[in-house]
Protein backbone atom coordinates (compact mmCIF):
# COMPACT_ATOMS: atom_id res chain seq x y z
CA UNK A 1 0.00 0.00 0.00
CA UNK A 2 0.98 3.55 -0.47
CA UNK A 3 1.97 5.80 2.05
CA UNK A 4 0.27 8.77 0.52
CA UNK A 5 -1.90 9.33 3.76
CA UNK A 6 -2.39 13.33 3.12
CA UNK A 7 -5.98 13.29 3.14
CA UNK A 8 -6.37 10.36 5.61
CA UNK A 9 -5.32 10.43 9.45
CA UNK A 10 -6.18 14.12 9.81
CA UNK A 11 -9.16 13.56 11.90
CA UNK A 12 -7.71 12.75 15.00
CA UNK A 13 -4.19 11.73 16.27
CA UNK A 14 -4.30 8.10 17.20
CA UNK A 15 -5.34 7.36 13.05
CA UNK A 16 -2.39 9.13 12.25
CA UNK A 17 -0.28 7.28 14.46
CA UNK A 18 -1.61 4.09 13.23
CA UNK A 19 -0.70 4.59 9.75
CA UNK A 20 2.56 6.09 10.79
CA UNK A 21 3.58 2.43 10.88
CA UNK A 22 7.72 3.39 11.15
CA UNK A 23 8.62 0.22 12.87
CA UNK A 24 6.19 -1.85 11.05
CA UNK A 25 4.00 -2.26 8.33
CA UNK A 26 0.90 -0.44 9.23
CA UNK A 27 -2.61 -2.69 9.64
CA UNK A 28 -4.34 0.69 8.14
CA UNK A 29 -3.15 2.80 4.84
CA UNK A 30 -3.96 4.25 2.05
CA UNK A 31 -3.48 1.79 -1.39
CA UNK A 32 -2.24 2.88 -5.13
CA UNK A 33 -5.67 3.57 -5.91
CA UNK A 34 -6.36 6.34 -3.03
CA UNK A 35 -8.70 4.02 -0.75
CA UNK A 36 -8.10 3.46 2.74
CA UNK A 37 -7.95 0.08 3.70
CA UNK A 38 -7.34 -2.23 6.73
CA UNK A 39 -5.95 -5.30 7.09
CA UNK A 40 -8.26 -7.68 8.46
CA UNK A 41 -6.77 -10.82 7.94
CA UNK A 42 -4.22 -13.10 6.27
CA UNK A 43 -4.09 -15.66 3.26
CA UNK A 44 -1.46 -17.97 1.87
CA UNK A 45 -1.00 -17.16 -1.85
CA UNK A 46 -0.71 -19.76 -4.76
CA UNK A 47 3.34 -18.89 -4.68
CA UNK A 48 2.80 -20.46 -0.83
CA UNK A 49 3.81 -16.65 0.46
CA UNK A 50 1.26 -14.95 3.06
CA UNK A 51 -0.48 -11.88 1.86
CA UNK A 52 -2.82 -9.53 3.89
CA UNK A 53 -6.94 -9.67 3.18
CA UNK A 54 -7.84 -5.66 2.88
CA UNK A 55 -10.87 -4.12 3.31
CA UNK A 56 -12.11 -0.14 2.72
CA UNK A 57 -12.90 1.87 5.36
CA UNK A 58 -15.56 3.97 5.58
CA UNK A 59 -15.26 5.38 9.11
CA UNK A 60 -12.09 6.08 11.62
CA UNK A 61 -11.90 3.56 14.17
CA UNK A 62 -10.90 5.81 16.66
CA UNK A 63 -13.20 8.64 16.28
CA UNK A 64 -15.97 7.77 14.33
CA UNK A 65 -15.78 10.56 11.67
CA UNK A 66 -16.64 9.50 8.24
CA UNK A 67 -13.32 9.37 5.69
CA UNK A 68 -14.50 8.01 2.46
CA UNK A 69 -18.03 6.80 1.21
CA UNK A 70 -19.09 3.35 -0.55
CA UNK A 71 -19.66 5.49 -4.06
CA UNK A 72 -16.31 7.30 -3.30
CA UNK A 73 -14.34 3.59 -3.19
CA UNK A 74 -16.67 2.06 -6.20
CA UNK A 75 -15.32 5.04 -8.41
CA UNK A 76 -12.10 4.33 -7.11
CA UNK A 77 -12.40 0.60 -8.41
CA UNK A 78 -12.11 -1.01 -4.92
CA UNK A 79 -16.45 -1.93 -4.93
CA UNK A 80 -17.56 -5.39 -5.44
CA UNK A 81 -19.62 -4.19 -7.89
């Protein structure tokens, strides 16, 4: 995922600091295509490596405030639609 967290993280502190991630890969950022995701889980790949399950976001986890909407994401290509 990209770091590109500009218009992420700004509505409180402890989102920021979770997608700070300096010692580690952070569980929440922003991806090539501008959505925020989270990691919520893990999957073995057909090469046998482990790669992380992501899903958007749609509100902060901390504070509640909305950061991106379900039409916002779809445009973005990360919908299921």
């Amino acid at each position: 995922m990209a770091a590109d967290g500009s218009k992420f993280g700004t509505c409180c502190e402890s989102l920021r600091e979770a997608m700070a991630g300096e010692d580690f890969e952070p569980l929440i950022a922003t991806g090539d295509d501008g959505i925020l995701y989270m990691s919520v889980g893990l999957a073995e790949m057909e090469d046998k490596e482990t790669g992380m399950i992501d899903h958007p976001i749609f509100f902060c986890p901390f504070c509640g405030s909305q950061l991106q909407t379900p039409e916002e994401v779809d445009a973005k290509g990360g919908g299921a639609s």
